[in-house]
Structures are given as C-alpha cells and as structure tokens.
C-alpha atoms as a PDB file:
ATOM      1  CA  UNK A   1      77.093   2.439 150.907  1.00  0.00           C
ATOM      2  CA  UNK A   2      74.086  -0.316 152.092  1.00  0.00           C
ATOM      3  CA  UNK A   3      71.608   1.162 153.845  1.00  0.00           C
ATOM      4  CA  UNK A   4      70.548  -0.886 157.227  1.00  0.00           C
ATOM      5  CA  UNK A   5      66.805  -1.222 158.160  1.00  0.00           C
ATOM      6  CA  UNK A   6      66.099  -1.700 162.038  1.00  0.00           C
ATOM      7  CA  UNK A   7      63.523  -2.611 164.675  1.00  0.00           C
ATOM      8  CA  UNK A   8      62.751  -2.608 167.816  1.00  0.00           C
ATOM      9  CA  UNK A   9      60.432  -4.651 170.264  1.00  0.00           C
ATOM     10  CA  UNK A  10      59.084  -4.077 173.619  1.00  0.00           C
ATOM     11  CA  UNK A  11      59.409  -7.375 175.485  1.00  0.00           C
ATOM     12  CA  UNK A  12      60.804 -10.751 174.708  1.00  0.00           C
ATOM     13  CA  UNK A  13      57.725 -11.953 173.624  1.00  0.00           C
ATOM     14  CA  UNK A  14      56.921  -8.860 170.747  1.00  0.00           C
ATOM     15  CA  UNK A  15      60.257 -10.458 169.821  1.00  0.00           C
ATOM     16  CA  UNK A  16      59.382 -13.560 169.370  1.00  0.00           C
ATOM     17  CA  UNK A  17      56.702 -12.640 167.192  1.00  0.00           C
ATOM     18  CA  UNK A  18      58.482 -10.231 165.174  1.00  0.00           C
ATOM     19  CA  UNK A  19      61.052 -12.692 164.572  1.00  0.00           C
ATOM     20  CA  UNK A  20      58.470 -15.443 163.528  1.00  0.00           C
ATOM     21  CA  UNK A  21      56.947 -12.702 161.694  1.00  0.00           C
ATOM     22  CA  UNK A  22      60.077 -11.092 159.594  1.00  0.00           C
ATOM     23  CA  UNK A  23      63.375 -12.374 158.674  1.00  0.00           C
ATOM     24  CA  UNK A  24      66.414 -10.991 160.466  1.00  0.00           C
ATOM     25  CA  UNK A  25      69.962 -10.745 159.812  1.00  0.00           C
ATOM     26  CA  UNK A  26      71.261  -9.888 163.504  1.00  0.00           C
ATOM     27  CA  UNK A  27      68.982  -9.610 166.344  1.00  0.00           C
ATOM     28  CA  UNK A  28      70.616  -7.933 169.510  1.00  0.00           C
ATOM     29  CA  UNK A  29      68.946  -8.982 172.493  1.00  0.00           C
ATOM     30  CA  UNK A  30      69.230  -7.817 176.434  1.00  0.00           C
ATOM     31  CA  UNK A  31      69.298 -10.787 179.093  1.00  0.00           C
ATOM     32  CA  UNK A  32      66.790  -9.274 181.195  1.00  0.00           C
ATOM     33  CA  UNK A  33      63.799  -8.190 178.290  1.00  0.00           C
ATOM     34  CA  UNK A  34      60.514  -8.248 180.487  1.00  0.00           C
ATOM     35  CA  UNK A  35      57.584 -10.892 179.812  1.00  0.00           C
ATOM     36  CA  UNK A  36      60.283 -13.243 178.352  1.00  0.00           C
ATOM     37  CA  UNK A  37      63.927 -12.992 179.317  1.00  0.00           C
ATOM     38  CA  UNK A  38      66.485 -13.360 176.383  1.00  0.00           C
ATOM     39  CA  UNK A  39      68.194 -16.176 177.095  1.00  0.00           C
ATOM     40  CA  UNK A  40      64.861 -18.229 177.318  1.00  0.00           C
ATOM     41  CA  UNK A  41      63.853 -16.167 173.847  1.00  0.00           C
ATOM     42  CA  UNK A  42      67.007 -17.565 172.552  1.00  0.00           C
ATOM     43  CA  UNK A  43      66.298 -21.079 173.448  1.00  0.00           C
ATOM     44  CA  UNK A  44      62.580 -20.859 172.205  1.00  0.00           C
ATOM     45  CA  UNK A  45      64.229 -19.472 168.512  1.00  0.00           C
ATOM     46  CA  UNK A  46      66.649 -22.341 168.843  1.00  0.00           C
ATOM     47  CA  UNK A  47      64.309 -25.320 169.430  1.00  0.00           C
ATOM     48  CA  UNK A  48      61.982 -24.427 167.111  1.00  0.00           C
ATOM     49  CA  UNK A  49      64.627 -24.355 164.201  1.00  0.00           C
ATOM     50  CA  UNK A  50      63.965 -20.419 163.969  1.00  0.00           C
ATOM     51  CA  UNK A  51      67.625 -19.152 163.988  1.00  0.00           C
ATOM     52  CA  UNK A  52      68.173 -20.159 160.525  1.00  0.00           C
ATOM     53  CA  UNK A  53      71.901 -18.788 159.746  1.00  0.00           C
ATOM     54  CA  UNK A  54      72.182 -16.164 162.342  1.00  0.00           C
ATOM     55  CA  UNK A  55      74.488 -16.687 164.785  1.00  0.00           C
ATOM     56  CA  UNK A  56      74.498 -17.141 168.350  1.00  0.00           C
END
C-alpha cells in the first residue's frame, strides 16, 4: 500500500506559495479561499506555466 503525504494552506495566497514552493500531485482547492479566491489561484498557476501535469 503507498502511503499519501498531505497539506494544507490557509488562504489562496499560502497556496500559491506552497505550490511555487513544493511539487504537487493533486491540489484540491475551495472557490471561495480568503485573500485569493480559487478560481483566480487557478488562473495565476495556469499563466505562469505552474500546473505542470496536474489536471484541471
């Protein structure tokens, strides 16, 4: 069995950083995180070529 390592972030922007930070496999994100909604996180990851091979 594969063990899974998570974490978790505040705000959209403690996201962003952790994601700029750390590699990720899946990130789960809520629409409405506070300082930086998801949607807008998702479009920041996306234009700046961050998404790599995850999915959205």
């Amino acid at each position: 069995m594969q063990s899974t390592d998570t974490a978790e972030a505040a705000d959209g922007l403690e996201t962003l950083r952790r994601i700029r930070d750390e590699p990720f496999d899946l990130v789960l994100l809520d629409v409405m995180l506070p300082e930086l909604y998801g949607i807008e996180l998702l479009r920041t990851l996306r234009d700046g070529g961050r998404l790599g091979k995850m999915r959205w």
